[in-house]
C-alpha atoms as a PDB file:
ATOM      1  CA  UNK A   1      88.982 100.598 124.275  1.00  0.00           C
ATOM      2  CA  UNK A   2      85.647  98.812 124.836  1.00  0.00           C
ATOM      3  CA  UNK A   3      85.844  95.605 126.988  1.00  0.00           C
ATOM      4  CA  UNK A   4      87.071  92.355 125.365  1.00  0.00           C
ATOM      5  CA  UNK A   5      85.093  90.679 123.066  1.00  0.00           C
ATOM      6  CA  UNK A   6      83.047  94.126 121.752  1.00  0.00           C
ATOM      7  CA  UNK A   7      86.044  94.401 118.977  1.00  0.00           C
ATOM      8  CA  UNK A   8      83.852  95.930 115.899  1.00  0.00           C
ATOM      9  CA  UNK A   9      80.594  96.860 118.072  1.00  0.00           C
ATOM     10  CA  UNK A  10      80.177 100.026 119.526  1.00  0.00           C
ATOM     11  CA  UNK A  11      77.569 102.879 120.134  1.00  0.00           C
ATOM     12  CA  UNK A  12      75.633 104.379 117.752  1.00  0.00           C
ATOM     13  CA  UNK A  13      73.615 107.343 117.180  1.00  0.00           C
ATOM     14  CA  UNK A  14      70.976 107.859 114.748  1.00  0.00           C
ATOM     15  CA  UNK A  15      68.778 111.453 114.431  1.00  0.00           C
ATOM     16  CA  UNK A  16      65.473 111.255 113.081  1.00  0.00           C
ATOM     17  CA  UNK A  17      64.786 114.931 113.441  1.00  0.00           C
ATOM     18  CA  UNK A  18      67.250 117.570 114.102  1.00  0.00           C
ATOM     19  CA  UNK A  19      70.392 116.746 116.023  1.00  0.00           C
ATOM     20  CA  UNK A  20      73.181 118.881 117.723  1.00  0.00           C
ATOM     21  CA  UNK A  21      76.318 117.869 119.558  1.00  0.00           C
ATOM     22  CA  UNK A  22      79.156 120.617 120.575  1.00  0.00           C
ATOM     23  CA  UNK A  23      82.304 119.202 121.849  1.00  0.00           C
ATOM     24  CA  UNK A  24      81.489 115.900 122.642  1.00  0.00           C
ATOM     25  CA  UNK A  25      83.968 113.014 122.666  1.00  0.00           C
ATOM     26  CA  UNK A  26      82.762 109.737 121.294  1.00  0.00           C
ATOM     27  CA  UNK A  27      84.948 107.059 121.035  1.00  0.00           C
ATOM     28  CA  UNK A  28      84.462 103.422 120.600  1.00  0.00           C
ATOM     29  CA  UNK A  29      81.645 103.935 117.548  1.00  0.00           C
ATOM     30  CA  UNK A  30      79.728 102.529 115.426  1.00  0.00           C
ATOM     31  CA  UNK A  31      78.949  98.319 114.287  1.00  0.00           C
ATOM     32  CA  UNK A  32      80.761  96.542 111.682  1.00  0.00           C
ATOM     33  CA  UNK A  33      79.002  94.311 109.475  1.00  0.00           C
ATOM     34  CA  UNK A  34      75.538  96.439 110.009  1.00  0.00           C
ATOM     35  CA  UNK A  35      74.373  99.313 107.591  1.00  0.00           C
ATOM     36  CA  UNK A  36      72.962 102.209 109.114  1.00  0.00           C
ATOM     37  CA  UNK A  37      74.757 101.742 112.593  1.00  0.00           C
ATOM     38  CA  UNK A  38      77.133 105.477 112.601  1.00  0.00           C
ATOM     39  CA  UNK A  39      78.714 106.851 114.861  1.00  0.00           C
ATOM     40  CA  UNK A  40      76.772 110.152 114.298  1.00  0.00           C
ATOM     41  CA  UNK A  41      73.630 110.052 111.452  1.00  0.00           C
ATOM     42  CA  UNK A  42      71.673 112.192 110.782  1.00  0.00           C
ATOM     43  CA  UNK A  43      69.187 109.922 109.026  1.00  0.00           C
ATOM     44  CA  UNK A  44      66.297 111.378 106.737  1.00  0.00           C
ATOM     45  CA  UNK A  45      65.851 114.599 108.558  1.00  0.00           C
ATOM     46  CA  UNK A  46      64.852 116.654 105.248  1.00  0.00           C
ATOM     47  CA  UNK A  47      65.925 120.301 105.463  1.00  0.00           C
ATOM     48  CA  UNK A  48      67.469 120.651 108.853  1.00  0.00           C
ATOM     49  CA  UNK A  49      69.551 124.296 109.254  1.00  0.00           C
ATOM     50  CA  UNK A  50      69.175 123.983 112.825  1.00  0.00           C
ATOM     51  CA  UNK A  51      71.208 120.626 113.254  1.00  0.00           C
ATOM     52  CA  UNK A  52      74.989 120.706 113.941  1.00  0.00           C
ATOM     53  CA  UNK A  53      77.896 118.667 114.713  1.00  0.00           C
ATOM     54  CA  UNK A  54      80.520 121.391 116.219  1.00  0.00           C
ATOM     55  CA  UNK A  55      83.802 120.469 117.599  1.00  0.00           C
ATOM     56  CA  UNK A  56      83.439 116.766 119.038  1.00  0.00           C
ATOM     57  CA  UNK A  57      86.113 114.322 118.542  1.00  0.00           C
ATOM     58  CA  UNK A  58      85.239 111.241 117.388  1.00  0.00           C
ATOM     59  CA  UNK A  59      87.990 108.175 117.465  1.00  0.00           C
ATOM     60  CA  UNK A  60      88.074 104.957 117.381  1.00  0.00           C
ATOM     61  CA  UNK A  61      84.949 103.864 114.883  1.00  0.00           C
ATOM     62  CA  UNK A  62      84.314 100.936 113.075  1.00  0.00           C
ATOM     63  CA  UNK A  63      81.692 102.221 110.763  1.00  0.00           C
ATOM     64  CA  UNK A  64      82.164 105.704 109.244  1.00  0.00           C
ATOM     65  CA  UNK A  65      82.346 108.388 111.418  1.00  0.00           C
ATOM     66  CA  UNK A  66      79.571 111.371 110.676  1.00  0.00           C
ATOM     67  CA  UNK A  67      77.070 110.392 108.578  1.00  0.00           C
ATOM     68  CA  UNK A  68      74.501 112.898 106.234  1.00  0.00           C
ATOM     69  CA  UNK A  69      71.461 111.260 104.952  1.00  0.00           C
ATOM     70  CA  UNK A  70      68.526 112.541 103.539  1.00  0.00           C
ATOM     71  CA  UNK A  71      69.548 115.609 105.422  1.00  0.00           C
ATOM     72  CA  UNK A  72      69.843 119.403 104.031  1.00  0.00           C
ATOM     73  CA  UNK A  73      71.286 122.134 105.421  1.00  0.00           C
ATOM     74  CA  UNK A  74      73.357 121.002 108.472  1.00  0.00           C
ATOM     75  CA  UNK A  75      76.491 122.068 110.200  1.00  0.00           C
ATOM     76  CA  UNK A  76      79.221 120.028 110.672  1.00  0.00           C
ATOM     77  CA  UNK A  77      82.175 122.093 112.029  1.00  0.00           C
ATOM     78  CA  UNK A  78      85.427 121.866 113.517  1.00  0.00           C
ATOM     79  CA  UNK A  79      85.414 118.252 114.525  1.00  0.00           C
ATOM     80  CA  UNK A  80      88.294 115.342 114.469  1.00  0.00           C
ATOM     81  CA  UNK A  81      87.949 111.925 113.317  1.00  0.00           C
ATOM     82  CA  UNK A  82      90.533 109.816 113.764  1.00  0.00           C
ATOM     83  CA  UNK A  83      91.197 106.006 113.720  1.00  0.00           C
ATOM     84  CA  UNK A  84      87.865 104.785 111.971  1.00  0.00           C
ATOM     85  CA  UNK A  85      87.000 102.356 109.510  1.00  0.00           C
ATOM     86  CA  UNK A  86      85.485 103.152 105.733  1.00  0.00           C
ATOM     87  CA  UNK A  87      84.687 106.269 104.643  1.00  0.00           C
ATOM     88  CA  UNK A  88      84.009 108.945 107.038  1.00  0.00           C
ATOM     89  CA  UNK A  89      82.708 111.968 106.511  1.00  0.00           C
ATOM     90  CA  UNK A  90      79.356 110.250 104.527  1.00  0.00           C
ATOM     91  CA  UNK A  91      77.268 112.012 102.270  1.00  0.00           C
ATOM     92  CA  UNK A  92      74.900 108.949 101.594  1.00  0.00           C
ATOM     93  CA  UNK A  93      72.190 108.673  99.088  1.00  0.00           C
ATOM     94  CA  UNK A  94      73.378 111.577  97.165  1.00  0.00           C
ATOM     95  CA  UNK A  95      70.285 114.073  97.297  1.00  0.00           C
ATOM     96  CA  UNK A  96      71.759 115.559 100.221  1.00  0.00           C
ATOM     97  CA  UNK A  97      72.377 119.140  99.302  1.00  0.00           C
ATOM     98  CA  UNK A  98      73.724 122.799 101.317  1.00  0.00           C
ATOM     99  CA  UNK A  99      75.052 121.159 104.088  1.00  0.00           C
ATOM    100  CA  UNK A 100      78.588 122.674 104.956  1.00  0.00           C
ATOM    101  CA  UNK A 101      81.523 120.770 106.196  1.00  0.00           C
ATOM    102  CA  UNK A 102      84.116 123.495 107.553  1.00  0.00           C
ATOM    103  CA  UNK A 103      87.103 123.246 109.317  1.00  0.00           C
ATOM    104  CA  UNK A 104      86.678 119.194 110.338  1.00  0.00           C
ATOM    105  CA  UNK A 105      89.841 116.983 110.477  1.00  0.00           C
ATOM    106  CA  UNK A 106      89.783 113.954 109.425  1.00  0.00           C
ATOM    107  CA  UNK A 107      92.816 110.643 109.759  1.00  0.00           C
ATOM    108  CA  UNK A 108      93.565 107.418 109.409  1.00  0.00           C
ATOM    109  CA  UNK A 109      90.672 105.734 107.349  1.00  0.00           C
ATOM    110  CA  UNK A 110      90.871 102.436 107.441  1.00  0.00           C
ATOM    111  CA  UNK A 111      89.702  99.620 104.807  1.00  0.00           C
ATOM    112  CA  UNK A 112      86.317  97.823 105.268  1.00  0.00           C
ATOM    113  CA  UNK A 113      85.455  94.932 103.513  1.00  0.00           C
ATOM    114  CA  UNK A 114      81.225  94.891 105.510  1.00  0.00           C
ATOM    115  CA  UNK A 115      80.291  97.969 104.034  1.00  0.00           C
ATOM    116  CA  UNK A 116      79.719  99.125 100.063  1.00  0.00           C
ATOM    117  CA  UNK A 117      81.991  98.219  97.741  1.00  0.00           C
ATOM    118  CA  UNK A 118      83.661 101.563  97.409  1.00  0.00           C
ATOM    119  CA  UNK A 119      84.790 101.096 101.261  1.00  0.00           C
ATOM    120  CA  UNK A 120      87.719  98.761  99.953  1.00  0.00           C
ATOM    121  CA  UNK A 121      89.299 102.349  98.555  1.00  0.00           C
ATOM    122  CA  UNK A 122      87.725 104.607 101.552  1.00  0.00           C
ATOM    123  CA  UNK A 123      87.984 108.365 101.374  1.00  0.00           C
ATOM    124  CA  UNK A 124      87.530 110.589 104.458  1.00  0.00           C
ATOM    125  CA  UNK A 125      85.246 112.445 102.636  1.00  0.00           C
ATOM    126  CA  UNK A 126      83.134 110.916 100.530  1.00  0.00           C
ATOM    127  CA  UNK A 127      80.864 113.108  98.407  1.00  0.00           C
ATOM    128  CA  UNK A 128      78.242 111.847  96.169  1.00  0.00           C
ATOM    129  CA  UNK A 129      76.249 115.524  95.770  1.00  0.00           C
ATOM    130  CA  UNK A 130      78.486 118.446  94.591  1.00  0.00           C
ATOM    131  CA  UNK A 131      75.967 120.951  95.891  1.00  0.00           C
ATOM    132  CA  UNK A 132      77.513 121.222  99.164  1.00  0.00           C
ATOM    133  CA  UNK A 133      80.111 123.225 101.023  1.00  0.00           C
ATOM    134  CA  UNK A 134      83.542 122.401 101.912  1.00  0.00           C
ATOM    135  CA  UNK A 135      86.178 124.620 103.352  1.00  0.00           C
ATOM    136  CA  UNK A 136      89.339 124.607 105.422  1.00  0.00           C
ATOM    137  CA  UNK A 137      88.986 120.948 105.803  1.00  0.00           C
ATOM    138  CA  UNK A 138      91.762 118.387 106.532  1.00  0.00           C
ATOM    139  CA  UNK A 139      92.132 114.384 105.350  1.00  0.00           C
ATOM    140  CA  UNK A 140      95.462 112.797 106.651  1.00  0.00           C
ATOM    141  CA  UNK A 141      96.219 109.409 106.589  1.00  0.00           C
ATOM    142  CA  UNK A 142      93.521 107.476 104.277  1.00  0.00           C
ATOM    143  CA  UNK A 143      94.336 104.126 102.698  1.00  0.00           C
ATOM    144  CA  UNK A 144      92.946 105.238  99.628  1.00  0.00           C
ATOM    145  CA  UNK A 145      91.590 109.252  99.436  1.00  0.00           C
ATOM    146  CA  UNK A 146      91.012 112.268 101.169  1.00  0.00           C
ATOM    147  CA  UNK A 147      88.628 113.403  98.983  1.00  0.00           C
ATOM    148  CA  UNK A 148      86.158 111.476  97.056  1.00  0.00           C
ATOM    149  CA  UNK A 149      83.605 112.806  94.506  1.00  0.00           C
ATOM    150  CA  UNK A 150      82.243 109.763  93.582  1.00  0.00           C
ATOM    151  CA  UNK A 151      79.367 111.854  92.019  1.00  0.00           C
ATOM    152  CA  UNK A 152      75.697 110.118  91.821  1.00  0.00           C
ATOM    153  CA  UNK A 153      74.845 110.151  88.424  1.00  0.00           C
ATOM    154  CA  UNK A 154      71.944 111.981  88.763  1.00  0.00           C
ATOM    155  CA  UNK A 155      73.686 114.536  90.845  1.00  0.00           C
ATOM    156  CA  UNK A 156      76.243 115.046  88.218  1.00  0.00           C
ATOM    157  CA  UNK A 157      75.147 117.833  86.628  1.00  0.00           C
ATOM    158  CA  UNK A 158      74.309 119.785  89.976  1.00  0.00           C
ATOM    159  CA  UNK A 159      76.170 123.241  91.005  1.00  0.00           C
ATOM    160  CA  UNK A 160      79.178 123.052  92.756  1.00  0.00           C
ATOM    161  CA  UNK A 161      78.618 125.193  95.639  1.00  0.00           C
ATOM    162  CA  UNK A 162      81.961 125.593  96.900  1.00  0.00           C
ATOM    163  CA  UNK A 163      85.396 123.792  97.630  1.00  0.00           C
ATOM    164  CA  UNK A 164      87.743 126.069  99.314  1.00  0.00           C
ATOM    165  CA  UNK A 165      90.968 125.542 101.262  1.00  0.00           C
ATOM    166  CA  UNK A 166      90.866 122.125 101.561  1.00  0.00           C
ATOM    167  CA  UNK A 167      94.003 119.857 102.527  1.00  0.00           C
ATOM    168  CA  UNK A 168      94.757 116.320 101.110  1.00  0.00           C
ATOM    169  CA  UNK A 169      97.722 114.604 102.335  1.00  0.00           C
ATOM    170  CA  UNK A 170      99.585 111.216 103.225  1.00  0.00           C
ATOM    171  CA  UNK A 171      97.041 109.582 101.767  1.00  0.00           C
ATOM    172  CA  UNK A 172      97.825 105.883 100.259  1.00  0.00           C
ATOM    173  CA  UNK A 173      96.009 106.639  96.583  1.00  0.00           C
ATOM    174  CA  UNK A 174      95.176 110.085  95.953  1.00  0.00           C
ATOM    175  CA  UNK A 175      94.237 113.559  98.153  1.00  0.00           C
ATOM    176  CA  UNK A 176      91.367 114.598  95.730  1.00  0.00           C
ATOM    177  CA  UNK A 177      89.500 112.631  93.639  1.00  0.00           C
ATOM    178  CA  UNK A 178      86.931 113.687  91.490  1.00  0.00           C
ATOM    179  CA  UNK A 179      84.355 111.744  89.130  1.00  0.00           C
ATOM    180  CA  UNK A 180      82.151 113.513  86.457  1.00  0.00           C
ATOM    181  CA  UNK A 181      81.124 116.778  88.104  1.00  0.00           C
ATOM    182  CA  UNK A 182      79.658 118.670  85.050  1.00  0.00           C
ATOM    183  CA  UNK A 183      77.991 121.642  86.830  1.00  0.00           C
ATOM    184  CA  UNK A 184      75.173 123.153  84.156  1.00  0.00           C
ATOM    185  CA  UNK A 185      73.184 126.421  84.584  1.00  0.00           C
ATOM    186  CA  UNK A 186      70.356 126.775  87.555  1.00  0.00           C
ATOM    187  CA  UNK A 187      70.764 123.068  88.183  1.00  0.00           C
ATOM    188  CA  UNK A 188      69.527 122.678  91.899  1.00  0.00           C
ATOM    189  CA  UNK A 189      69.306 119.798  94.081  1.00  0.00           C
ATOM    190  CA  UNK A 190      65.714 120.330  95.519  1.00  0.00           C
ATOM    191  CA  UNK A 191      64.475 120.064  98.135  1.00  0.00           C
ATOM    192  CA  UNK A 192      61.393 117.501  97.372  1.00  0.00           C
ATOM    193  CA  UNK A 193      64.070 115.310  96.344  1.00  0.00           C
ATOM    194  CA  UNK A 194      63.969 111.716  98.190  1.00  0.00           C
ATOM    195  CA  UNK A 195      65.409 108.575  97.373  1.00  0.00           C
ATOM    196  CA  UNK A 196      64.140 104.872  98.708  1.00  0.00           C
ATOM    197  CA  UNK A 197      64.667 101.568  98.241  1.00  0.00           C
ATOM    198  CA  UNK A 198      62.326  99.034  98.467  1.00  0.00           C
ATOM    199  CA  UNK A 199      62.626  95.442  99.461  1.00  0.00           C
ATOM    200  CA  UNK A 200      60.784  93.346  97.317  1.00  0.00           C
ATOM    201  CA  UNK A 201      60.931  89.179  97.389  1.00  0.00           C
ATOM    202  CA  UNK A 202      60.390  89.215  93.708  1.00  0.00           C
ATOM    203  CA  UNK A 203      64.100  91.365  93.475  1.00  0.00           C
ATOM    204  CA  UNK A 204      67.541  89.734  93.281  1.00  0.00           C
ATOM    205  CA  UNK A 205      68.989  93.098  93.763  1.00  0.00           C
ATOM    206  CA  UNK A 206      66.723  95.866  95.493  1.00  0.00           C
ATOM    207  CA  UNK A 207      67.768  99.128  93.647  1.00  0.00           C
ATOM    208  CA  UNK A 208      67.314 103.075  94.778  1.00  0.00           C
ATOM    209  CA  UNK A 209      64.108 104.892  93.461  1.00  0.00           C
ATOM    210  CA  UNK A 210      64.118 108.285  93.232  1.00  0.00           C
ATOM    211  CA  UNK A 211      61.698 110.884  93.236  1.00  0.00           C
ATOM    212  CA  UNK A 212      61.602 114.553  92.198  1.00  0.00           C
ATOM    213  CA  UNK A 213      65.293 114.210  91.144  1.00  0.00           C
ATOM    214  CA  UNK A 214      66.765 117.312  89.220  1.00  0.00           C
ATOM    215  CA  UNK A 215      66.480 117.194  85.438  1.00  0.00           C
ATOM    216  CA  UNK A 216      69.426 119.561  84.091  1.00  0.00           C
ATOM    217  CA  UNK A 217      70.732 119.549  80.687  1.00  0.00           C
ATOM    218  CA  UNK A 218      71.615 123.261  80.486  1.00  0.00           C
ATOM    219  CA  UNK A 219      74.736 125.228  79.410  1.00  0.00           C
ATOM    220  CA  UNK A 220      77.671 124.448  81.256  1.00  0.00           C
ATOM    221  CA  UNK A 221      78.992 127.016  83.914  1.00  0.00           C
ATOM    222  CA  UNK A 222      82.624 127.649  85.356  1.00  0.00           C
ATOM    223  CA  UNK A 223      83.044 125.904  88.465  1.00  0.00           C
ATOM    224  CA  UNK A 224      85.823 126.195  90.975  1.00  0.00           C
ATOM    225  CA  UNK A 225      88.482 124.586  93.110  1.00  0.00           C
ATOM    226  CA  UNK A 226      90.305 126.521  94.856  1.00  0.00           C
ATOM    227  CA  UNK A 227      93.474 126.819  96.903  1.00  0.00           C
ATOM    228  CA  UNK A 228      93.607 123.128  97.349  1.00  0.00           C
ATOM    229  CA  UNK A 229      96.876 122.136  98.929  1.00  0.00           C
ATOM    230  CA  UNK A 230      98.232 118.261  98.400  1.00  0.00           C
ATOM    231  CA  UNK A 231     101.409 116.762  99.491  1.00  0.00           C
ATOM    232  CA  UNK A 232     102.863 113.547 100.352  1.00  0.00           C
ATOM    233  CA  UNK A 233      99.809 111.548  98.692  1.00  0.00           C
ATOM    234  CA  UNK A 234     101.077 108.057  96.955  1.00  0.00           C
ATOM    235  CA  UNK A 235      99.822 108.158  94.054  1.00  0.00           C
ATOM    236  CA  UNK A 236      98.258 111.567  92.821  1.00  0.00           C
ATOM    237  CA  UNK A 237      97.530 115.058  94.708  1.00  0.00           C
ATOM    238  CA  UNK A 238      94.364 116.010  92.889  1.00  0.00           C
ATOM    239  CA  UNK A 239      92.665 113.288  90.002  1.00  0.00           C
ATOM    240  CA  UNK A 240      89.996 114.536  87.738  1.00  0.00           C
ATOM    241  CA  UNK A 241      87.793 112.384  85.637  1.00  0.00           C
ATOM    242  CA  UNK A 242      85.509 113.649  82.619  1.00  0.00           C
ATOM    243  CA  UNK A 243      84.835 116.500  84.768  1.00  0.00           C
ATOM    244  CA  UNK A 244      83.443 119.835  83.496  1.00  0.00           C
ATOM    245  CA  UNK A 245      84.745 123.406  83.146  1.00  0.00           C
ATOM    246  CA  UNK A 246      86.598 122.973  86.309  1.00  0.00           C
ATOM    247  CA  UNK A 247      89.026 125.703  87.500  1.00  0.00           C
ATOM    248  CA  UNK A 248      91.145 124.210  89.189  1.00  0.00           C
ATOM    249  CA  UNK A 249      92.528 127.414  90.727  1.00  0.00           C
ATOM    250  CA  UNK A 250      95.746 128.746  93.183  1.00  0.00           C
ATOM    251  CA  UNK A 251      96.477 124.409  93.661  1.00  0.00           C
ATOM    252  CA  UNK A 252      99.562 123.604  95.371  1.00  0.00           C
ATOM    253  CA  UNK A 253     101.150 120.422  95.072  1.00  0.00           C
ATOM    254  CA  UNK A 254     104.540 119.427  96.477  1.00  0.00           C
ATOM    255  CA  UNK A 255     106.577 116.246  96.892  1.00  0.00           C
ATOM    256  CA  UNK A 256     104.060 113.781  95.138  1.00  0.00           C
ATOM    257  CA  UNK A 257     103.987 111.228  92.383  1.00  0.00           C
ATOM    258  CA  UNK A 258     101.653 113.238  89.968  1.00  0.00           C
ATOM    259  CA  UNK A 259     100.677 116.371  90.888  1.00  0.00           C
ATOM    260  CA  UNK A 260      97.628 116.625  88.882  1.00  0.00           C
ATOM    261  CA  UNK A 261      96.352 113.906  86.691  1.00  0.00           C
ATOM    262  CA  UNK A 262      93.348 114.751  83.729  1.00  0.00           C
ATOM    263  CA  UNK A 263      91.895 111.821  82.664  1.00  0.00           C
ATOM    264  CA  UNK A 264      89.167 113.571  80.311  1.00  0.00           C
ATOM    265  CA  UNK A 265      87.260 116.783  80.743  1.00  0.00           C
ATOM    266  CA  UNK A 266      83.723 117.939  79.438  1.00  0.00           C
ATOM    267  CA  UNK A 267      83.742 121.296  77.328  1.00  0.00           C
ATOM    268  CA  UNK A 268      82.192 123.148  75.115  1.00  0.00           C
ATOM    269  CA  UNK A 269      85.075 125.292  73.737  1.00  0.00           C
ATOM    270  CA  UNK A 270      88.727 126.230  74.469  1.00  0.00           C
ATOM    271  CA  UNK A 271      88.731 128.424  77.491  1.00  0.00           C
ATOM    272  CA  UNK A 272      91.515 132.102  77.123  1.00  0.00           C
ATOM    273  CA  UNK A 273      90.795 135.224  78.579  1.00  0.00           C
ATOM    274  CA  UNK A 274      88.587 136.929  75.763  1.00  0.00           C
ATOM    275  CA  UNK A 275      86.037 134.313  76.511  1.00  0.00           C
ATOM    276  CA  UNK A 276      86.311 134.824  80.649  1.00  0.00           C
ATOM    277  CA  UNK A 277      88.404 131.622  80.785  1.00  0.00           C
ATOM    278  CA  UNK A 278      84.462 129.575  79.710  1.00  0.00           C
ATOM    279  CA  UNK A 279      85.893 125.889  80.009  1.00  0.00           C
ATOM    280  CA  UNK A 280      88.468 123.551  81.769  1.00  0.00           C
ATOM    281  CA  UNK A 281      91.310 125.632  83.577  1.00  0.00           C
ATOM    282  CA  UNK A 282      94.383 125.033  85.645  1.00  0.00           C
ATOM    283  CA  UNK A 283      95.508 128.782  86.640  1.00  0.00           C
ATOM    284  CA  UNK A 284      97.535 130.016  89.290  1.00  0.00           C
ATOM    285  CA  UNK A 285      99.058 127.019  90.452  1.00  0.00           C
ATOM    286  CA  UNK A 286     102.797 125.867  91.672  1.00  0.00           C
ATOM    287  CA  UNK A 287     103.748 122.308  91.322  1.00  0.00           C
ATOM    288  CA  UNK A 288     106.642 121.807  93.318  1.00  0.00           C
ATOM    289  CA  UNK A 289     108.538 118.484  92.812  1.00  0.00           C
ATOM    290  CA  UNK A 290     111.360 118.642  95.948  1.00  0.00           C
ATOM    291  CA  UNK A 291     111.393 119.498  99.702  1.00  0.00           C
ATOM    292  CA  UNK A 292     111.918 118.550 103.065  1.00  0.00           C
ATOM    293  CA  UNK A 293     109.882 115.467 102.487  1.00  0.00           C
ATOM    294  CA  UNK A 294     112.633 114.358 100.295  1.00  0.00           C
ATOM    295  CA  UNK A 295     114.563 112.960 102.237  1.00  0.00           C
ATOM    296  CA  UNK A 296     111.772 110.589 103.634  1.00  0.00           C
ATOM    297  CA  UNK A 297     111.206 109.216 100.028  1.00  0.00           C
ATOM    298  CA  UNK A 298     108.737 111.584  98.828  1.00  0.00           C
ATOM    299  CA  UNK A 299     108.927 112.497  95.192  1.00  0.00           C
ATOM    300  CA  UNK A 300     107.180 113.919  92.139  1.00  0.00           C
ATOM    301  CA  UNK A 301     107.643 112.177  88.940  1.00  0.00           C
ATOM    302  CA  UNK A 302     105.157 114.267  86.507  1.00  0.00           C
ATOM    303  CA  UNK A 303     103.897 117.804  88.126  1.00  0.00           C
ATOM    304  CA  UNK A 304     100.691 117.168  85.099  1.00  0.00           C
ATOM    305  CA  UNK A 305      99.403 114.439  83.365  1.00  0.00           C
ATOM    306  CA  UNK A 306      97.173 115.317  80.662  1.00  0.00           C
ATOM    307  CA  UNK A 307      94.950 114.211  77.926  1.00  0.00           C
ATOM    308  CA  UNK A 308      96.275 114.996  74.496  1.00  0.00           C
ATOM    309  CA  UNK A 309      93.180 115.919  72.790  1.00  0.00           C
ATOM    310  CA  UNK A 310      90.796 117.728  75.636  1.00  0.00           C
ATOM    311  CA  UNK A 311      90.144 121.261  75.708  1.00  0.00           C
ATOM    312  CA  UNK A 312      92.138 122.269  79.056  1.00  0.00           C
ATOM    313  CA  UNK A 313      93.987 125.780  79.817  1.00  0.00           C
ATOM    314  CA  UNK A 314      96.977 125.977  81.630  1.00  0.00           C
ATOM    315  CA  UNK A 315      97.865 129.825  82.835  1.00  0.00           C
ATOM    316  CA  UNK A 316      99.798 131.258  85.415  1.00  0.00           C
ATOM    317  CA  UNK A 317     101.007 127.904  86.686  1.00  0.00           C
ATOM    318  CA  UNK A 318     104.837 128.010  88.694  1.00  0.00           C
ATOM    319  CA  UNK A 319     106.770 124.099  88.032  1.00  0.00           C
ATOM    320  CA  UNK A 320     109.926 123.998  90.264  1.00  0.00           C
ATOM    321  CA  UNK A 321     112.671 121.638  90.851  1.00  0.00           C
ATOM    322  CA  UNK A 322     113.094 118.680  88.779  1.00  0.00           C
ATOM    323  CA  UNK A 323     110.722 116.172  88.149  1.00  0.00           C
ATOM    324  CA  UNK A 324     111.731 111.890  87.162  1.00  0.00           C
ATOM    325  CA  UNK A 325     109.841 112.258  83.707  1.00  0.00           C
END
C-alpha cells in the first residue's frame, strides 16, 4: 500500500509514442477523480505495432488498469490485473482498431462513481471497437461484466476481427455482454481515423468530433464467437443485444442464471445449412444447468432466453440437467 493519506492517488503512466513494458509489477496505480491519469496509456500513439504490454502485473489501481487510446496495432499480452477500480482493460474513444489482447487476466473490478457513467456497471474489458483481437483471455470477479461491447455507434458496423477462447466468470451481472455489433462487408476501421473533443465556453456539454470515420452500409457478413466459456456469472453468461449474424459458436455455459440471453438480433434471412448458416446462429454449444458449483448456490434457471419473432438458428446445441423454468 502507498503511505497514509495517498488512498485513491497513485502513479501514472502515459505514452505519447510507442511504449513497451515486459514483466513489470506496478502496483499502487492510477488517480481517482482525474481523467486520463492510467495506470498504463497508451495515449494517441496512431498505428503503433511496435508497442507492447507483455506479462506485468498490475494490482492495486484506482483508475482502470491498461488503457488503449488513439492507438492501433499494439500488444498487450499475458498480463494480470487485479484489485482495480472501473473498467480495466480500456479501449477508449472507439477508433482504436488491430490491437490484440491475448492471454491477459483480469479480477476484481471494482465500481467507480469519478469516472464515465458506464463505470457504475464496470467490465474488465471494455470494448467500444469490434475490430480488434481477443483470445485466451480471463475476467474473474467484476461487479458488473467481464466483457463489455459497449459498441461506438459509429464503430458498429465494423468487422469483428476475432473473439476466441475467452473466459467470463464470477462476475456480479453478466460474463459477456454485447451491444449492436452488426459487422457489414469490407467495413474497416482506418487508419486516418481520429476523434477530438473540443472545449468550447460557448458549450454546455463538449461532445467528440470525428474525422475520417468509416461509412459502411454494406451486406451483412457472418461473424463469430467462439469457444467462449461462462460460469458462475449472476445474472447471465453471454447477453446479446440487436446484434448481427453472430455465431455464437462451441459456447459453454454451466451453473448460471441464464445461459444465453437474445434480446434482438439484426438479419437479413433465416440462417440453415443450404445457405452456409448466412444469419444469427447458436451451434455447437452445451448449456449445462448443475455441477460442483451447486452446492455453493450456483444455478441455471433458463439455459436460453430468446426473442419470439427474430431470425436465430439453434443447431448442434447439448442442454443437460434440469433447469428452474
Amino acid at each position: 500500500s502507498g503511505p497514509p493519506g495517498s488512498e485513491g492517488y497513485g502513479t501514472h503512466i502515459m505514452m505519447a509514442e510507442r511504449g513497451k513494458f515486459s514483466f513489470v509489477e506496478f502496483h499502487w496505480m492510477g488517480q481517482a477523480f482525474q481523467m486520463g491519469r492510467y495506470p498504463l496509456h497508451f495515449h494517441l500513439t496512431g498505428v503503433n505495432p511496435d508497442s507492447y504490454i507483455k506479462g506485468c502485473a498490475i494490482h492495486v489501481t484506482f483508475n482502470r488498469g491498461v488503457t488503449v487510446h488513439g492507438t492501433h496495432q499494439a500488444l498487450i499480452k499475458d498480463n494480470v490485473l487485479y484489485n482495480h477500480m472501473s473498467h480495466g482493460f480500456f479501449i477508449e474513444d472507439g477508433n482504436e482498431h488491430n490491437n490484440v489482447f491475448e492471454n491477459n487476466l483480469g479480477m476484481m473490478t471494482h465500481v467507480s462513481y469519478s469516472m464515465l457513467n458506464s463505470d457504475q456497471t464496470p467490465a474488465t474489458f471494455w470494448i467500444r471497437n469490434p475490430s480488434n483481437y481477443f483470445r485466451h483471455n480471463h475476467a474473474a470477479g467484476s461487479a458488473a461484466f467481464g466483457f463489455w461491447f459497449d459498441t461506438l455507434s459509429q464503430a458498429a458496423l465494423t468487422l469483428q476481427l476475432e473473439f476466441f477462447n475467452n473466459t467470463a466468470h464470477s462476475n456480479a451481472d453478466t460474463g459477456i455482454w454485447v451491444d449492436i455489433v452488426d459487422s457489414r462487408e469490407n467495413c474497416l476501421a482506418p487508419d486516418a481515423w481520429t476523434v477530438g473533443v473540443p472545449f468550447l465556453d460557448s458549450d454546455a456539454v463538449s461532445k467528440p468530433v470525428h474525422q475520417n470515420a468509416p461509412k459502411c452500409g454494406g451486406k451483412r457478413v457472418n461473424f463469430q464467437f467462439e469457444s467462449a466459456t461462462t460460469w458462475g456469472n449472476g445474472m447471465h453468461g453471454i447477453t446479446l443485444f440487436e446484434t448481427g449474424h453472430l455465431h455464437i459458436v462451441n459456447h459453454r455455459s454451466v451453473s448460471e442464471p441464464i445461459g444465453l440471453k437474445v434480446w434482438g438480433v439484426a438479419s437479413d434471412n433465416w440462417p440453415d445449412e443450404t445457405n452456409d448458416w448466412y444469419g444469427p446462429t447458436v451451434m455447437n454449444s452445451v448449456y449445462q444447468s448443475q455441477s460442483a458449483l451447486s452446492s455453493a448456490g450456483f444455478r441455471m434457471d433458463c439455459s436460453l432466453k430468446l426473442p419470439w419473432d427474430d431470425t436465430l438458428f439453434i443447431t448442434g446445441t447439448q442442454f443437460i440437467g434440469p433447469v428452474r423454468q
